[in-house]
N, C-alpha and C. Protein backbone atom coordinates (compact mmCIF):
# COMPACT_ATOMS: atom_id res chain seq x y z
N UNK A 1 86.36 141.72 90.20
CA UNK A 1 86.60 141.10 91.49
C UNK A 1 87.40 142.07 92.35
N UNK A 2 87.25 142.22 93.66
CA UNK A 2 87.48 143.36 94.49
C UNK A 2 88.28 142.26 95.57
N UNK A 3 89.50 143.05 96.38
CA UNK A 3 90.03 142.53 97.09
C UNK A 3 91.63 142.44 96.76
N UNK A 4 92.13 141.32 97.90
CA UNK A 4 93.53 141.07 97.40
C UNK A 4 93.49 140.19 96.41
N UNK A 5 94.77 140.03 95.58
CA UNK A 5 94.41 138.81 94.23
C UNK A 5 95.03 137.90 95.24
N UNK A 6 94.55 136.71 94.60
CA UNK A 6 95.00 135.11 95.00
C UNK A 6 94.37 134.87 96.46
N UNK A 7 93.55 135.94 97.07
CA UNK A 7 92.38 135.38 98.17
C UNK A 7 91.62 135.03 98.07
N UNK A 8 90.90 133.98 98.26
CA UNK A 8 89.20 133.28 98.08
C UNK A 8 88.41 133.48 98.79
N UNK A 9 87.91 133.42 99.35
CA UNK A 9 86.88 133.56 100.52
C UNK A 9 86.51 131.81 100.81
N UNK A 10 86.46 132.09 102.24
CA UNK A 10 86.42 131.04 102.57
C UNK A 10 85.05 129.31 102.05
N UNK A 11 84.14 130.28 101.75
CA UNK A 11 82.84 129.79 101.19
C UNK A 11 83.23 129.28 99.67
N UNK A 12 84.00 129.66 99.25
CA UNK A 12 84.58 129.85 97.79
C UNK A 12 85.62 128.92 97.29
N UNK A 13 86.34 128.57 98.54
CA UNK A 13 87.62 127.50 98.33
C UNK A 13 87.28 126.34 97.54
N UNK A 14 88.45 125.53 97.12
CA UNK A 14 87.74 124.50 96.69
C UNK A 14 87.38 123.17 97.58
N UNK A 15 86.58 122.29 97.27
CA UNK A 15 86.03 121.76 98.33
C UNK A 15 86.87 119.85 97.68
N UNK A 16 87.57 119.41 98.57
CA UNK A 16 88.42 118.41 98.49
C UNK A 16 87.19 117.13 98.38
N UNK A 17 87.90 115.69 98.44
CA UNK A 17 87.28 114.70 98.42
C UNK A 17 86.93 114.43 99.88
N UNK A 18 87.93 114.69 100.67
CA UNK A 18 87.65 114.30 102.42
C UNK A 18 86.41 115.25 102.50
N UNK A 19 86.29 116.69 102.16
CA UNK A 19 85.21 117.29 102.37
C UNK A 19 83.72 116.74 102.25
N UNK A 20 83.74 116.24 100.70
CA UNK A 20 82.33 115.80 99.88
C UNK A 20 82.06 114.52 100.77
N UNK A 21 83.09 113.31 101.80
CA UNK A 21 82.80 112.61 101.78
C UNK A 21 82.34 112.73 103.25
N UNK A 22 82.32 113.77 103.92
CA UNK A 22 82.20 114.43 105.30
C UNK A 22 80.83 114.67 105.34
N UNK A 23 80.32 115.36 103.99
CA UNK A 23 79.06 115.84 104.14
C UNK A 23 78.57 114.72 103.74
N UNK A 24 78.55 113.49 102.88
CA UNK A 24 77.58 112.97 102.79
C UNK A 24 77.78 111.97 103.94
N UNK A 25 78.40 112.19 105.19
CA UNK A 25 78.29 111.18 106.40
C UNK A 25 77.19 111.72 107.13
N UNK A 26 77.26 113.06 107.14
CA UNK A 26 76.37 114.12 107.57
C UNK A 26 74.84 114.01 107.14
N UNK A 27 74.73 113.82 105.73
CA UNK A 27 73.77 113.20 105.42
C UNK A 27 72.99 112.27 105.63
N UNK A 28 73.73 111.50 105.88
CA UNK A 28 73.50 109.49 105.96
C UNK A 28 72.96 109.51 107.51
N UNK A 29 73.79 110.43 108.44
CA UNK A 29 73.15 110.57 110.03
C UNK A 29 71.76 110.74 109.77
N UNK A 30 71.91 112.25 109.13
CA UNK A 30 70.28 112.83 109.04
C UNK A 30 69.37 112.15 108.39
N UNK A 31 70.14 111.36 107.42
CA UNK A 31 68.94 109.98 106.48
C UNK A 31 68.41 109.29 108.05
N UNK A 32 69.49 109.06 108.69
CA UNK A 32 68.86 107.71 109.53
C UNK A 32 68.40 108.38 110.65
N UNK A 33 68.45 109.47 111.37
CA UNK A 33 66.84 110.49 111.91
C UNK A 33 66.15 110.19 111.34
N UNK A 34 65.96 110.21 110.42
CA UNK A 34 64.71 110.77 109.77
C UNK A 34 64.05 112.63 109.38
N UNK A 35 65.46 112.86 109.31
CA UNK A 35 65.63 114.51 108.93
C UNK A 35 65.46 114.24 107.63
N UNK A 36 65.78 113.15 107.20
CA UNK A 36 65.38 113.75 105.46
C UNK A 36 65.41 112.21 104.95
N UNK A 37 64.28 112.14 103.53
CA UNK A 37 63.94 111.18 103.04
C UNK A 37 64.86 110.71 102.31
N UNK A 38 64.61 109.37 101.81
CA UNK A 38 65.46 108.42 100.87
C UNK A 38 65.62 109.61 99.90
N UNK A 39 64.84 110.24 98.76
CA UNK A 39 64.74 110.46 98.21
C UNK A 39 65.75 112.16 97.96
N UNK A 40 66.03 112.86 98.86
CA UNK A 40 66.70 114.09 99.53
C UNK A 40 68.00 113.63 99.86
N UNK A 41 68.33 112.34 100.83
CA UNK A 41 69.18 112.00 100.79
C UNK A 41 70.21 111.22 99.73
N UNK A 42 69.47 110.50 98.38
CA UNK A 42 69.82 110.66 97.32
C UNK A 42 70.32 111.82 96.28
N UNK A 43 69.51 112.74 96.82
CA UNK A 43 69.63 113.94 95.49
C UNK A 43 70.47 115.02 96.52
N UNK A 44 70.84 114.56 97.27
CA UNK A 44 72.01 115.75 97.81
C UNK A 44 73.04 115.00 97.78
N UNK A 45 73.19 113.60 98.26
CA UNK A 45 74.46 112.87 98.01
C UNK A 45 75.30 113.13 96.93
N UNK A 46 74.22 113.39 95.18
CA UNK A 46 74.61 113.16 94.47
C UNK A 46 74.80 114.84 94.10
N UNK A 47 74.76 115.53 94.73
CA UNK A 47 74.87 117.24 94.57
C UNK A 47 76.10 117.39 95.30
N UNK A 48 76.15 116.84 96.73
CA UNK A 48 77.85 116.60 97.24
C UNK A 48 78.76 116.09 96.80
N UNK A 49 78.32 115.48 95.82
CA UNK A 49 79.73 114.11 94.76
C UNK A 49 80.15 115.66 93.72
N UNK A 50 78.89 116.36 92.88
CA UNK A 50 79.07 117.19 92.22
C UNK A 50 79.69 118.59 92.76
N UNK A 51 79.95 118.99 93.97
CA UNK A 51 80.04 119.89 94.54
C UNK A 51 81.33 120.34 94.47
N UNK A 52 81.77 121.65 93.78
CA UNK A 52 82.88 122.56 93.88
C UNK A 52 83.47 123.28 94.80
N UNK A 53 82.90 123.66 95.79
CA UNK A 53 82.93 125.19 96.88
C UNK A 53 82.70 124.08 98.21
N UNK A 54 83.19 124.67 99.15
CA UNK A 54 82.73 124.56 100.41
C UNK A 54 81.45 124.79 100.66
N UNK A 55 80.79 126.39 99.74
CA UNK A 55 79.88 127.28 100.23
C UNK A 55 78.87 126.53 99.52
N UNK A 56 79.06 125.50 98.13
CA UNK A 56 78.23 124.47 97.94
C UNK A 56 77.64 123.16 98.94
N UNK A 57 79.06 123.14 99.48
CA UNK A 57 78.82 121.83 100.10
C UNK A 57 77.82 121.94 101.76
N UNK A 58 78.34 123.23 102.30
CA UNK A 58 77.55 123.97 103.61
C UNK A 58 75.95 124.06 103.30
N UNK A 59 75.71 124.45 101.85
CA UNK A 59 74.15 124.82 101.63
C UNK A 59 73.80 123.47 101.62
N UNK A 60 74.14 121.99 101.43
CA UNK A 60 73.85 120.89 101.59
C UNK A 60 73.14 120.47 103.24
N UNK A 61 73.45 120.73 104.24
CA UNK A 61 73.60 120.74 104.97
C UNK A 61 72.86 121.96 106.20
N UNK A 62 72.68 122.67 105.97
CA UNK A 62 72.10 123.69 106.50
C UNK A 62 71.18 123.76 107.28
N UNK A 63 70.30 122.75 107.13
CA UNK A 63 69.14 122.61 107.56
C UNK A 63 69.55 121.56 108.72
N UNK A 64 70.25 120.99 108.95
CA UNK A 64 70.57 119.69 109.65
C UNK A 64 70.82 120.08 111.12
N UNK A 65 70.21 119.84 111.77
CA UNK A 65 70.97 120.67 112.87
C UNK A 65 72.34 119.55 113.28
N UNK A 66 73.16 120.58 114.79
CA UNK A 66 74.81 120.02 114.76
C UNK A 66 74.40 118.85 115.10
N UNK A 67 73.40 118.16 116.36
CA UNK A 67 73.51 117.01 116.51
C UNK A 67 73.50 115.81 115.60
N UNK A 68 73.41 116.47 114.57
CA UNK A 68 73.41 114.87 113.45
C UNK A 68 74.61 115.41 112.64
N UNK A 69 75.79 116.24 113.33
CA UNK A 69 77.13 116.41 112.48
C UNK A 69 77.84 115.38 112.85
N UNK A 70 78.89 115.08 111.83
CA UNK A 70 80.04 114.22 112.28
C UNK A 70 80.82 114.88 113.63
N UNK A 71 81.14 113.79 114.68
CA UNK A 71 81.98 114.09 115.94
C UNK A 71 83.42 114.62 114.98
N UNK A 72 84.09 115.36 115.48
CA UNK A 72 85.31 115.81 115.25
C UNK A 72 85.55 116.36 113.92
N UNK A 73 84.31 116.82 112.85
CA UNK A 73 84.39 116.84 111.60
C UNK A 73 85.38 117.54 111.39
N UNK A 74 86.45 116.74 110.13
CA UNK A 74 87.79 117.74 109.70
C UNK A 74 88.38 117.35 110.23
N UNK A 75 88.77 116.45 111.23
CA UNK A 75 89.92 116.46 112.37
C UNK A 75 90.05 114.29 112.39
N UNK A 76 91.47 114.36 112.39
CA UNK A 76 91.49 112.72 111.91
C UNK A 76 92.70 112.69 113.20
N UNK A 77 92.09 111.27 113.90
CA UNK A 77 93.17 111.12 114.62
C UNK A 77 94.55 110.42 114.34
N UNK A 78 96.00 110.85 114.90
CA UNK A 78 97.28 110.75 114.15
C UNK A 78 97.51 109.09 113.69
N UNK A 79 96.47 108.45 114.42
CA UNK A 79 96.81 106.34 114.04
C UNK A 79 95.79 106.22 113.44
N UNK A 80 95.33 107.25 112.21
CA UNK A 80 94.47 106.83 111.04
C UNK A 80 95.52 106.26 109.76
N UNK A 81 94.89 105.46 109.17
CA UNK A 81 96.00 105.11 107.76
C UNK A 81 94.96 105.20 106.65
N UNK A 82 95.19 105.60 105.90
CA UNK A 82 94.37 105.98 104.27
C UNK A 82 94.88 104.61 103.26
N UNK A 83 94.18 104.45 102.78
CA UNK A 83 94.12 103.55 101.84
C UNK A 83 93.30 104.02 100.72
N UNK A 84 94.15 104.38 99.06
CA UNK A 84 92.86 104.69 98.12
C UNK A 84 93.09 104.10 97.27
N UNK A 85 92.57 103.93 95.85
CA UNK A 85 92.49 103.08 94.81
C UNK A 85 91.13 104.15 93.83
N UNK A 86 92.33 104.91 93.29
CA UNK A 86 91.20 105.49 91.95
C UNK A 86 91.83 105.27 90.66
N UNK A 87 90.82 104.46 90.02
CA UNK A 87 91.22 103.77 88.54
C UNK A 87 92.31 102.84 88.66
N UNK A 88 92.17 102.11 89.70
CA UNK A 88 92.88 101.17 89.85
C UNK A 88 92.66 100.28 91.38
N UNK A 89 93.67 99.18 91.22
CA UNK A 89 93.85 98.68 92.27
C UNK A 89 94.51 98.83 93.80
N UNK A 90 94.45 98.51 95.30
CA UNK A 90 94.84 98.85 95.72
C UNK A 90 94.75 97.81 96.94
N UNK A 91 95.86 97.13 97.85
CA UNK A 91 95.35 96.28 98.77
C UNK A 91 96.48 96.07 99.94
N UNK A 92 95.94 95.78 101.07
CA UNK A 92 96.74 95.20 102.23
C UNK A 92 97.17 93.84 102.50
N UNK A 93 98.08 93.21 102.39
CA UNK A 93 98.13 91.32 102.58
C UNK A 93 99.50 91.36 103.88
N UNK A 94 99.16 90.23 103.82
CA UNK A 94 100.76 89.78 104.74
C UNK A 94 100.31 90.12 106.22
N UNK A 95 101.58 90.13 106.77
CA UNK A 95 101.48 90.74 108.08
C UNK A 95 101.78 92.10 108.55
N UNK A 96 100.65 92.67 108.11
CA UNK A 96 100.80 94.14 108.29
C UNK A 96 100.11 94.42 109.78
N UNK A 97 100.25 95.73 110.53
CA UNK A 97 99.89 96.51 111.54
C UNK A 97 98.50 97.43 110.96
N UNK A 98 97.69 96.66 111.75
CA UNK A 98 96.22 97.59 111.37
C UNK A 98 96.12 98.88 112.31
N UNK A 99 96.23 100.20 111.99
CA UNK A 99 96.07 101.00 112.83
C UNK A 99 94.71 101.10 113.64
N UNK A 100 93.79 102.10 114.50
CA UNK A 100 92.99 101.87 114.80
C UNK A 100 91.74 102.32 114.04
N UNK A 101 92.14 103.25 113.28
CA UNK A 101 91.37 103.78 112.15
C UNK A 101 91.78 103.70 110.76
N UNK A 102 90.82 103.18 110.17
CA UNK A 102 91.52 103.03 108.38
C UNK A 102 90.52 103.68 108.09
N UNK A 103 90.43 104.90 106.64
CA UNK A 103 89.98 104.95 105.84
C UNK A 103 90.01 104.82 104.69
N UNK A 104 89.07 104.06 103.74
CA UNK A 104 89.23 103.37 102.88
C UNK A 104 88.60 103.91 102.00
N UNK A 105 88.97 104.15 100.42
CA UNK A 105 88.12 105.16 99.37
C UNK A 105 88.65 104.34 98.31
N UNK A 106 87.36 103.90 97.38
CA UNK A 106 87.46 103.15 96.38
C UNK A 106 86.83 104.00 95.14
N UNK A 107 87.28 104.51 94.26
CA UNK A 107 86.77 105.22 93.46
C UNK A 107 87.19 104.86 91.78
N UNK A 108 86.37 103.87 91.15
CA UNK A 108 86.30 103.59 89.89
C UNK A 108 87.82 102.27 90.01
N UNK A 109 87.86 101.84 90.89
CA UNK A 109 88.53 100.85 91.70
C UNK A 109 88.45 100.01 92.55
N UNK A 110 89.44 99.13 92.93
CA UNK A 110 88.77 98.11 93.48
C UNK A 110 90.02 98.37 94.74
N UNK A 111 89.70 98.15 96.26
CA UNK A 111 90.62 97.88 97.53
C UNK A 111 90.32 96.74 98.00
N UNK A 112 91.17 95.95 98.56
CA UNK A 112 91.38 94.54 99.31
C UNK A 112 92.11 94.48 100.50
N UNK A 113 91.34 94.89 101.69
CA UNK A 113 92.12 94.53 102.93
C UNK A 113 92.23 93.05 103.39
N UNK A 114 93.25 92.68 103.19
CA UNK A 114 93.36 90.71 103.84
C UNK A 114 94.02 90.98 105.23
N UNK A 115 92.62 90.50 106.25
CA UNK A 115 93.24 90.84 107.40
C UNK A 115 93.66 89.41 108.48
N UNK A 116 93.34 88.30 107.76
CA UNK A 116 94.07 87.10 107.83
C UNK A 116 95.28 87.06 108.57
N UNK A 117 96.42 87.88 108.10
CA UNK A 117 97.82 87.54 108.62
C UNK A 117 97.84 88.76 109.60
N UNK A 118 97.20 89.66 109.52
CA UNK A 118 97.55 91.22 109.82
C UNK A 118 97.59 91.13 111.40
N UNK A 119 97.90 92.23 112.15
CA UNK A 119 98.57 92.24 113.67
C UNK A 119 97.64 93.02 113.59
N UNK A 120 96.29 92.53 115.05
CA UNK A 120 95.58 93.48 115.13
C UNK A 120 95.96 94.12 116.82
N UNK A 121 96.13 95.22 117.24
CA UNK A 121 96.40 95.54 118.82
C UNK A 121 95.80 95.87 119.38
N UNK A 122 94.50 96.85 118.39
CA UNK A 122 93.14 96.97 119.72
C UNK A 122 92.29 96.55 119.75
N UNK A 123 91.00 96.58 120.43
CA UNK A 123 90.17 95.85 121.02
C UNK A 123 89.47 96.13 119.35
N UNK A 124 88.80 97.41 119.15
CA UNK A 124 88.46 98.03 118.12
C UNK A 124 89.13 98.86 117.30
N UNK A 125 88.76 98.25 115.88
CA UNK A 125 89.47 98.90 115.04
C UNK A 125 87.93 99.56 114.17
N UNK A 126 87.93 100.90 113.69
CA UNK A 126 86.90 101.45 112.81
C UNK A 126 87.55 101.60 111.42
N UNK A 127 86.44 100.80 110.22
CA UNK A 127 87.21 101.01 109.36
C UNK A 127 86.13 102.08 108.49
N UNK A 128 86.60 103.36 107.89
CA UNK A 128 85.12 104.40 106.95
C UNK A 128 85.47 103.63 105.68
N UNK A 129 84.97 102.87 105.03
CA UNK A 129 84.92 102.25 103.78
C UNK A 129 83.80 103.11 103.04
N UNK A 130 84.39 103.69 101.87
CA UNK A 130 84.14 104.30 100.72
C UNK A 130 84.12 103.91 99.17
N UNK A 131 83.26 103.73 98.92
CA UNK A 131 83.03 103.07 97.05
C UNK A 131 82.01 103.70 96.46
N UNK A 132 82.84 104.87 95.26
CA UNK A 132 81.93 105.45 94.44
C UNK A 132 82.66 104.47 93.30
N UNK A 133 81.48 103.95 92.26
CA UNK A 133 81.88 103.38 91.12
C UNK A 133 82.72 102.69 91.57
N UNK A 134 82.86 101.77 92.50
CA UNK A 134 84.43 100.99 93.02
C UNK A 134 83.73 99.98 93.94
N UNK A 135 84.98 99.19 94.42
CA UNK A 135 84.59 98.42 95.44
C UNK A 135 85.49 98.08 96.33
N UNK A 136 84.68 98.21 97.95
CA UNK A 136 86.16 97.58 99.02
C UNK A 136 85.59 96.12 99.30
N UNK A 137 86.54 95.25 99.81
CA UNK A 137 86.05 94.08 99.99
C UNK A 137 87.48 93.54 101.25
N UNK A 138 86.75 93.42 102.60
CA UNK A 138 87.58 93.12 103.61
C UNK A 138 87.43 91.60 103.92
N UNK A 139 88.37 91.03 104.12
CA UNK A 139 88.97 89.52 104.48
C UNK A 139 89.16 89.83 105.96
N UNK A 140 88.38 89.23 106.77
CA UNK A 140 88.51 88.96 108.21
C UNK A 140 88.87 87.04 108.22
N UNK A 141 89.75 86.90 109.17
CA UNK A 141 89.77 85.43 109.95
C UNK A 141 88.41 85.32 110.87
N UNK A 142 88.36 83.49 111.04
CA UNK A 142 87.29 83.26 111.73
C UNK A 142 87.09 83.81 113.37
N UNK A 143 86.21 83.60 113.86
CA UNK A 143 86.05 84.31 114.84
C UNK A 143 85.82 85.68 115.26
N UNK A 144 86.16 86.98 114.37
CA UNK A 144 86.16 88.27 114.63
C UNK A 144 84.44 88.31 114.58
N UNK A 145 84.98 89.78 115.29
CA UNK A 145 82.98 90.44 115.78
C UNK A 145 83.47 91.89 114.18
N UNK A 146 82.26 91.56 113.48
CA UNK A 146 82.25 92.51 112.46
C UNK A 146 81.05 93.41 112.90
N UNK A 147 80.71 94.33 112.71
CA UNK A 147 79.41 95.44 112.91
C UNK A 147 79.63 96.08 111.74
N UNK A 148 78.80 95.74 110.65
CA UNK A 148 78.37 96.79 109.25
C UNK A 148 77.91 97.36 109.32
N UNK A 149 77.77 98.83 109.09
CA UNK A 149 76.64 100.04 109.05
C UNK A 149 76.88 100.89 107.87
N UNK A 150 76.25 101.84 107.40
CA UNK A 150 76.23 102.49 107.11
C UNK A 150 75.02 102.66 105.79
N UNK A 151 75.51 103.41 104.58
CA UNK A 151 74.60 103.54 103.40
C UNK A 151 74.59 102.84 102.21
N UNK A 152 73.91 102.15 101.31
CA UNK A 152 74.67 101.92 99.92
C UNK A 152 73.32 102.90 98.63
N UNK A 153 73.49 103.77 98.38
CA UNK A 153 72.61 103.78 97.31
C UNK A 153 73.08 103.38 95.56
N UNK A 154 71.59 102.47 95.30
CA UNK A 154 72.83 101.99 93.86
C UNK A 154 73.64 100.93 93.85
N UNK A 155 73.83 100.18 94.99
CA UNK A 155 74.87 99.71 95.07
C UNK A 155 74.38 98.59 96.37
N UNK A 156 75.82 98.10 97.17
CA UNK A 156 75.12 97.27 98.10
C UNK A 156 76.93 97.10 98.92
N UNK A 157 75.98 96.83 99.87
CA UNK A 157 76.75 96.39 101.49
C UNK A 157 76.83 94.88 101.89
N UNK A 158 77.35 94.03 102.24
CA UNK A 158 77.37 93.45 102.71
C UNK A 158 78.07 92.61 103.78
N UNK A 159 78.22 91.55 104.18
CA UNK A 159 78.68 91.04 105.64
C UNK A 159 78.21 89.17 104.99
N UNK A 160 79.24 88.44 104.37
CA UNK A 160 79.15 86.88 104.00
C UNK A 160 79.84 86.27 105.61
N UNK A 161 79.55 87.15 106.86
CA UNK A 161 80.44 85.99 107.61
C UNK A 161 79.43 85.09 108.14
N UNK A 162 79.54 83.77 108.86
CA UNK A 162 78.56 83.35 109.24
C UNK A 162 79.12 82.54 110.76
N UNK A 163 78.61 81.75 111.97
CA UNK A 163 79.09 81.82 113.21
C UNK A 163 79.01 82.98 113.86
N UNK A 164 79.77 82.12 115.16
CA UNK A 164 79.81 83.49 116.04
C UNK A 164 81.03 83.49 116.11
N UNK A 165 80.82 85.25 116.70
CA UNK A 165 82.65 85.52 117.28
C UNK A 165 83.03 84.48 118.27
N UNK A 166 84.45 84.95 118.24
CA UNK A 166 84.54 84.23 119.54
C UNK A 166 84.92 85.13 121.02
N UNK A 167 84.58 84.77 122.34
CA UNK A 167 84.64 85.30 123.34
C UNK A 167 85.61 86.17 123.57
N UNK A 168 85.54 87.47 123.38
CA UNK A 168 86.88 88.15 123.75
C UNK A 168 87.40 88.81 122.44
N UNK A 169 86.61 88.42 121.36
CA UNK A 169 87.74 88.73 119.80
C UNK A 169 87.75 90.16 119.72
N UNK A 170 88.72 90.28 118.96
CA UNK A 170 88.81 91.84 118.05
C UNK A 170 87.10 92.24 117.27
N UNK A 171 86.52 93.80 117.96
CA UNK A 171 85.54 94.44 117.19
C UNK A 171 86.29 95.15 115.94
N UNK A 172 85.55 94.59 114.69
CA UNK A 172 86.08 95.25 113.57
C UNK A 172 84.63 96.13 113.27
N UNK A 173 84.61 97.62 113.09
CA UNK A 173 83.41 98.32 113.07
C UNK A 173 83.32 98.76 111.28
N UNK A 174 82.88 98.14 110.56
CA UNK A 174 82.58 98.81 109.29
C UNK A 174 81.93 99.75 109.38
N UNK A 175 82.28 101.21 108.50
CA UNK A 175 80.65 102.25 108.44
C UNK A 175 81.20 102.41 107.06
N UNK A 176 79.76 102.15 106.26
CA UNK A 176 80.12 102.04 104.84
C UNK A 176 79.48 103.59 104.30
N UNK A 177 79.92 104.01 103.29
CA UNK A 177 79.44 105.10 102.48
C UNK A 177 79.55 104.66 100.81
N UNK A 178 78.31 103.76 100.27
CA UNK A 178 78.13 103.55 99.15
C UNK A 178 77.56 104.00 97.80
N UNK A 179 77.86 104.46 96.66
CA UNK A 179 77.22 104.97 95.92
C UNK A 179 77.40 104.16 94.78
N UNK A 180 76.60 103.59 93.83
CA UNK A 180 76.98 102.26 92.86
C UNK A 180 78.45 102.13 92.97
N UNK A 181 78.74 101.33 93.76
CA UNK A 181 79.41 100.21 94.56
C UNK A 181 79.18 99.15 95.18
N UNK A 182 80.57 98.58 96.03
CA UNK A 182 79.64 97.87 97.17
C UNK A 182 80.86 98.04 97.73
N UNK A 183 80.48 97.23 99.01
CA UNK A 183 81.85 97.10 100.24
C UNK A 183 80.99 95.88 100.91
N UNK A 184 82.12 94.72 100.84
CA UNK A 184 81.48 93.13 101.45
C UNK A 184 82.65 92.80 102.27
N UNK A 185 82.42 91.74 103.09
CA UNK A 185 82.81 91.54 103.88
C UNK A 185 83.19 90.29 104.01
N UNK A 186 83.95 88.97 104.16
CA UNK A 186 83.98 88.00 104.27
C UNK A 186 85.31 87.28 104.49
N UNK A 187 85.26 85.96 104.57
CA UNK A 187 86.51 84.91 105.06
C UNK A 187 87.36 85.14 104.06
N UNK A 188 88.30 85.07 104.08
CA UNK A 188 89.35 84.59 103.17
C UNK A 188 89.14 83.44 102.26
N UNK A 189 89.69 83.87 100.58
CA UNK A 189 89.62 82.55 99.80
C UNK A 189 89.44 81.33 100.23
N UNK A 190 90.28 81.04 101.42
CA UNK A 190 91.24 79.46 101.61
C UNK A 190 89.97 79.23 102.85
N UNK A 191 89.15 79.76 103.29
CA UNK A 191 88.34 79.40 104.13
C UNK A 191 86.71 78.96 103.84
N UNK A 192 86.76 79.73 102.17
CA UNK A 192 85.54 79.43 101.65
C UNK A 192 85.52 78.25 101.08
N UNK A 193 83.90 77.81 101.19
CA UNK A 193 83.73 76.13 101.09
C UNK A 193 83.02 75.63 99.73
């Protein structure tokens, strides 16, 4: 090996979990173009879960052009809050402050946002809900406007609310990224019948 010691090259670094879970958003765009089949978008998802290097995770991707990149990729705005749960449990209750962005990563674990008591302040809140081998499962009160999107392969998505919002409510925006998991959605215990 030639060079200074303890330099990598940038292609070479190692490639984090925010990374792997960047590209397969990247993916999931280009799934839903129609840049690439169920079947591509499966077998790279599961090459980005496996992926070491950056310079792995870029050859994923390559072909995609920018318009189906994530807006701001790499860059999180400062009223994001993280929430994770690997090999274990992990959850929000009470009266907590929902920032405007949560990201949520469930990995061989289970997360529970109860947003029942919680202080919501903006109009929209986006939540990136993440479950490899795991599961998130969000508690909204009656009335909220939910919007689910995103992927589940293996696994499943869902949305148990039923009614309508009500005039004026808080948009809660799910975008799910599923891989045998799920991420559901529904009332609180004390509301189910």
């Amino acid at each position: 090996m030639t060079g200074q010691p303890g330099l990598v090259p940038g292609d070479q670094m190692r490639a984090s979990d925010r990374d792997r879970d960047q590209v397969i958003e990247v993916l999931a765009r280009g799934a839903a173009d129609g840049r690439l089949t169920l079947e591509e978008y499966t077998e790279r998802s599961g090459s980005a879960l496996a992926a070491r290097t950056i310079g792995d995770l870029a050859s994923l991707t390559a072909d995609i052009p920018a318009a189906a990149a994530v807006p701001g990729l790499g860059e999180l705005a400062p009223a994001t809050e993280e929430i994770t749960a690997v090999l274990g449990n992990e959850s929000r209750k009470g009266p907590w402050v929902v920032s405007p962005h949560l990201v949520v990563r469930s990995v061989l674990g289970d997360c529970h946002l109860e947003m029942q008591h919680a202080v919501i302040r903006q109009q929209v809140t986006t939540i990136d809900a993440t479950a490899r081998f795991g599961s998130v499962t969000i508690f909204v009160p009656e009335g909220i406007d939910v919007r689910l999107s995103g992927s589940a392969v293996l696994g499943a998505k869902s949305s148990q609310l039923h009614g309508v919002p009500r005039p004026g409510a808080p948009v809660i925006v799910v975008r799910c990224h599923v891989l045998c998991g799920s991420v559901t959605v529904r009332r609180p215990k004390f509301y189910m019948r």
